[in-house]
Protein backbone atom coordinates (compact mmCIF):
# COMPACT_ATOMS: atom_id res chain seq x y z
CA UNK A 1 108.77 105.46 99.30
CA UNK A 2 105.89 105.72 97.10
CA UNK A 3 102.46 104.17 96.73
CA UNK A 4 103.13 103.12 93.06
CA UNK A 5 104.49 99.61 92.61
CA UNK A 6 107.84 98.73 92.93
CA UNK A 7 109.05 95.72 91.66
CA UNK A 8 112.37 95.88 93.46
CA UNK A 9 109.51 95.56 96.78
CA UNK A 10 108.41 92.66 94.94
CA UNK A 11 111.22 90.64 94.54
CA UNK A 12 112.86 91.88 98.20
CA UNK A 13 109.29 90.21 99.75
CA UNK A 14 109.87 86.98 97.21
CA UNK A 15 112.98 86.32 98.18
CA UNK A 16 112.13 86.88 102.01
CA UNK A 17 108.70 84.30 101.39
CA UNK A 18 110.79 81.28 101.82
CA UNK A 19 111.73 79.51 105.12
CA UNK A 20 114.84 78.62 104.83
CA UNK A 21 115.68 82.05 103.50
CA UNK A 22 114.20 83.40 105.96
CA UNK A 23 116.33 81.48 108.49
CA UNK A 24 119.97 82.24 106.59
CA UNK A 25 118.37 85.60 106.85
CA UNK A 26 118.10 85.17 110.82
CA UNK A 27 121.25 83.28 110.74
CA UNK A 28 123.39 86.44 109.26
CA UNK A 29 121.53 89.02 110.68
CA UNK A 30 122.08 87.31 114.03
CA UNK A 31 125.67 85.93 113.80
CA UNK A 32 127.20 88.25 111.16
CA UNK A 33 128.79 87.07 107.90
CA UNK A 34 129.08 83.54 107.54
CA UNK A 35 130.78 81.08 104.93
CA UNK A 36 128.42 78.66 103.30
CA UNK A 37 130.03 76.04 105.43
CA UNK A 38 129.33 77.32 108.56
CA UNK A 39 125.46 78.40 107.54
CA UNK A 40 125.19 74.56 106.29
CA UNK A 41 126.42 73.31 109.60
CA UNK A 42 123.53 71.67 111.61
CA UNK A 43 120.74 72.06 109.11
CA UNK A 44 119.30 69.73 107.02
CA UNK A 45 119.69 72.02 103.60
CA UNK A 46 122.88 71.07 101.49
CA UNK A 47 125.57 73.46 100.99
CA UNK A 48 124.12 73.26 96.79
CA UNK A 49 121.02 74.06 98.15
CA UNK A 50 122.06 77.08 100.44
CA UNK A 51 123.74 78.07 97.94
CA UNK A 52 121.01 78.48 95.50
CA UNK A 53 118.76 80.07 98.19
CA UNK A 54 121.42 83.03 98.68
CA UNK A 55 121.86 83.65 95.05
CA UNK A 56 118.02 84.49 95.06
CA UNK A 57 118.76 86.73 98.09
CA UNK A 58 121.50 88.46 96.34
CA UNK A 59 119.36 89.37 93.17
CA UNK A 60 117.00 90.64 95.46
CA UNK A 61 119.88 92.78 97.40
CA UNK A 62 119.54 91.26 100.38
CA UNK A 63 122.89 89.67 101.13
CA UNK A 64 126.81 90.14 99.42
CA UNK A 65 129.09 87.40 99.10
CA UNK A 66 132.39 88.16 99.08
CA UNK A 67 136.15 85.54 98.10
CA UNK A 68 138.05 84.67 100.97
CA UNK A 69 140.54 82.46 100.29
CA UNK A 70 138.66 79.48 98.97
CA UNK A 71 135.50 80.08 100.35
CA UNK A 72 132.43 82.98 99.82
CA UNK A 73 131.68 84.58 102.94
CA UNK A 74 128.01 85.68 102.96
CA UNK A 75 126.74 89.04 104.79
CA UNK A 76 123.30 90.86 104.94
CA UNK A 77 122.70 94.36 103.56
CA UNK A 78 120.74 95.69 106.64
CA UNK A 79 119.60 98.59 104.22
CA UNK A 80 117.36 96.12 102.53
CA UNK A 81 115.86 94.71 105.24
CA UNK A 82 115.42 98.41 106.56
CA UNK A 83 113.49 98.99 103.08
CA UNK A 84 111.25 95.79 103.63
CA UNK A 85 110.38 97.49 107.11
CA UNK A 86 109.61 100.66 105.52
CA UNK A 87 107.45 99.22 102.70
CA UNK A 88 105.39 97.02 105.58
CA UNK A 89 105.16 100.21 107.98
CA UNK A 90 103.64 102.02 104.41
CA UNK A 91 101.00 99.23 104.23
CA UNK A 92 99.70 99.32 107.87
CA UNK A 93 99.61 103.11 107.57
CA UNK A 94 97.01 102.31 104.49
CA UNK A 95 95.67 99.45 106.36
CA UNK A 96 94.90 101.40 109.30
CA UNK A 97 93.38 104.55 107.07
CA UNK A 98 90.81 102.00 105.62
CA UNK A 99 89.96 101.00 108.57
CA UNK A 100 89.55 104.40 110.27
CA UNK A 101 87.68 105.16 107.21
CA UNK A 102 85.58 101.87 107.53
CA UNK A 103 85.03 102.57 110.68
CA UNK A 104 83.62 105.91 110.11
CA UNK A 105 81.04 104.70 107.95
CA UNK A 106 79.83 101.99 109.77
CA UNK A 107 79.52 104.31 112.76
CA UNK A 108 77.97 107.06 110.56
C-alpha cells in the first residue's frame, strides 16, 4: 500500500461514511450473506432503499450479490474491509511519526 492517493481508498471510505451502510455492513459481516428481505426485516430503511445503499457498496467492492432463485443474496468481501484496515493502520503510522516528530521539537 502506498502513500500516493488511491481513489479506490476513496470510494471504499465513501461508501463505508454512511450509517446505514455501515450497519448492512455489520449486519453481513456479522450474520453472513443475507437476502435483501431478511437485511430489511426490522429496520426502518425500505427494501428500495437497501437496495440502493448496497449497489454503492458493490461499486466500491465491498459486498457481491449473487441470483438465488428469485431473490439476490448479498455477502461481504472481507478482503475489502481488510484493505480499509490496512489503509487506516497506514495513517496512524503517519499520524504517530508527526507526532513523534512534533514531539521532538517541542521538547528540543
Amino acid at each position: 500500500m502506498s502513500r500516493r492517493r488511491n481513489p479506490r481508498a476513496a470510494l471504499l471510505f465513501a461508501a463505508l461514511g454512511d450509517k446505514t451502510r455501515l450497519r448492512l455492513v455489520s449486519r453481513l459481516c456479522n450474520d453472513g450473506p443475507m437476502s435483501i428481505t431478511r437485511l430489511t426485516a426490522g429496520s426502518h430503511v425500505s427494501r428500495q432503499a437497501v437496495t440502493k445503499h448496497l449497489r454503492v457498496m458493490e461499486r466500491a467492492g465491498l459486498v457481491h450479490g449473487t441470483r438465488r432463485g428469485r431473490e439476490s443474496v448479498w455477502q461481504m468481501r472481507q478482503q475489502r474491509l481488510e484493505e480499509a484496515r490496512r489503509y487506516l493502520q497506514l495513517i496512524e503510522m503517519q499520524w504517530d511519526d508527526a507526532l513523534g516528530r512534533l514531539h521532538k521539537f517541542v521538547e528540543g
